[in-house]
Protein backbone atom coordinates (compact mmCIF):
# COMPACT_ATOMS: atom_id res chain seq x y z
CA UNK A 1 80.46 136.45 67.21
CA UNK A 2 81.88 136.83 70.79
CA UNK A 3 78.70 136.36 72.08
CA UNK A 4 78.46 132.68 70.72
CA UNK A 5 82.06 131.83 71.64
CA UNK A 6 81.61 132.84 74.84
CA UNK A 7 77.80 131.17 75.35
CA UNK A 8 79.67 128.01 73.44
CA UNK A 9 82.51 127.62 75.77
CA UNK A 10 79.42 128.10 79.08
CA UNK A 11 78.33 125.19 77.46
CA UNK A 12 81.44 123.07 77.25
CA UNK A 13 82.41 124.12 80.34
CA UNK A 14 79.02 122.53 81.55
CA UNK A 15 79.11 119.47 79.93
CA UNK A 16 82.52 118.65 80.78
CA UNK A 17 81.31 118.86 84.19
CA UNK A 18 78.62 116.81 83.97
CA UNK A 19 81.01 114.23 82.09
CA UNK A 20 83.44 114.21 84.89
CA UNK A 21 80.75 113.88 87.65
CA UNK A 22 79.71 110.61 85.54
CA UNK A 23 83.01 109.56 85.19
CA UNK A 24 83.14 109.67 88.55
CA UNK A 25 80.07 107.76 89.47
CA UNK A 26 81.11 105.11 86.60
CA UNK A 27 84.25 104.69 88.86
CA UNK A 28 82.77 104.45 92.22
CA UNK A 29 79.97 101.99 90.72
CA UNK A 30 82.64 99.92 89.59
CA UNK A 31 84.72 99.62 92.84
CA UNK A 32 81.17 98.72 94.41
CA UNK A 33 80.56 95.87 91.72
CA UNK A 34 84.38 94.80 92.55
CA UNK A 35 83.73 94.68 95.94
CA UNK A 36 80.61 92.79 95.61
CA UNK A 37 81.97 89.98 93.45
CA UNK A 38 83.88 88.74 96.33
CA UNK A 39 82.39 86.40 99.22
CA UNK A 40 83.60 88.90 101.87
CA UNK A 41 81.67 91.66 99.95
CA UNK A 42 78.91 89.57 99.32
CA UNK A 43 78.83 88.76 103.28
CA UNK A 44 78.97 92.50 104.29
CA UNK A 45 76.16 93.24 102.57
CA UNK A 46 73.87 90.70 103.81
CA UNK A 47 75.09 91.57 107.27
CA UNK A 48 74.52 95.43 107.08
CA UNK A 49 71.02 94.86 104.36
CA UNK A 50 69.62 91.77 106.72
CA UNK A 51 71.43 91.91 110.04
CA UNK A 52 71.84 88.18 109.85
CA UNK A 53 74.75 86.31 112.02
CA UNK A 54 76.86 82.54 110.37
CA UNK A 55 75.93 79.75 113.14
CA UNK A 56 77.41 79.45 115.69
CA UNK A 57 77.60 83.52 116.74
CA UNK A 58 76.24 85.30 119.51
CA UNK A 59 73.67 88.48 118.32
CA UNK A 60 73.76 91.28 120.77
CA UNK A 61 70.28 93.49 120.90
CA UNK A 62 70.55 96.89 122.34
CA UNK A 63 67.32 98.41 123.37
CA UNK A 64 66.83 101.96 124.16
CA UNK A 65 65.19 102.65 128.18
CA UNK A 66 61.52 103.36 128.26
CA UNK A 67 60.59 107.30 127.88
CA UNK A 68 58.51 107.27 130.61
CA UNK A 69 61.56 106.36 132.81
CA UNK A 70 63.22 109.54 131.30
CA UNK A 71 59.92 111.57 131.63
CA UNK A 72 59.95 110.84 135.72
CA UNK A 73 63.81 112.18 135.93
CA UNK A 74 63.75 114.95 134.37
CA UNK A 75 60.20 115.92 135.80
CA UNK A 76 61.56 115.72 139.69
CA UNK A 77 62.10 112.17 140.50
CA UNK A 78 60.26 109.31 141.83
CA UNK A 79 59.37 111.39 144.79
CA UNK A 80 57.31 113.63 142.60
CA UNK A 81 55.96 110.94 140.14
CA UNK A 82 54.30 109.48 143.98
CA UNK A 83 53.52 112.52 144.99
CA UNK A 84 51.01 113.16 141.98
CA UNK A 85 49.94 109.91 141.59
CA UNK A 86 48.37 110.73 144.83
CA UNK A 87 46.74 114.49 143.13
């Protein structure tokens, strides 16, 4: 008999956990459905999903330096790049 109270409240004990993780996802789902029901939400979203500016904005593009630039430095230099292109 102690056996099955004790495997019954393992069991409980695992389901409540599982019911509050829910609970918790049911909650954070909800703020997210709040948020998106607004036309500021609504706008965030297409900006982060789309990357998409109103008119009349300025879009700023950031590109990363060639590798081969950063292959030359760290090798030696320029100096060395010439000297075995020349090899």
């Amino acid at each position: 008999m102690y056996d099955k109270e004790r495997e019954t409240g393992l069991i409980t004990a695992q389901k409540q956990a599982i019911l509050d993780e829910l609970k918790s996802r049911e909650a954070s789902l909800t703020a997210e459905l709040d948020r998106l029901k607004t036309v500021r939400g609504i706008e965030q979203e297409l900006r982060e999903k789309y990357e998409v500016a109103k008119e009349g904005e300025k879009v700023i593009v950031l590109v990363e330096p060639p590798k081969v630039a950063a292959a030359v430095a760290e090798e030696g230099g320029f100096w060395h790049w010439l000297k075995n292109l020349f090899k």
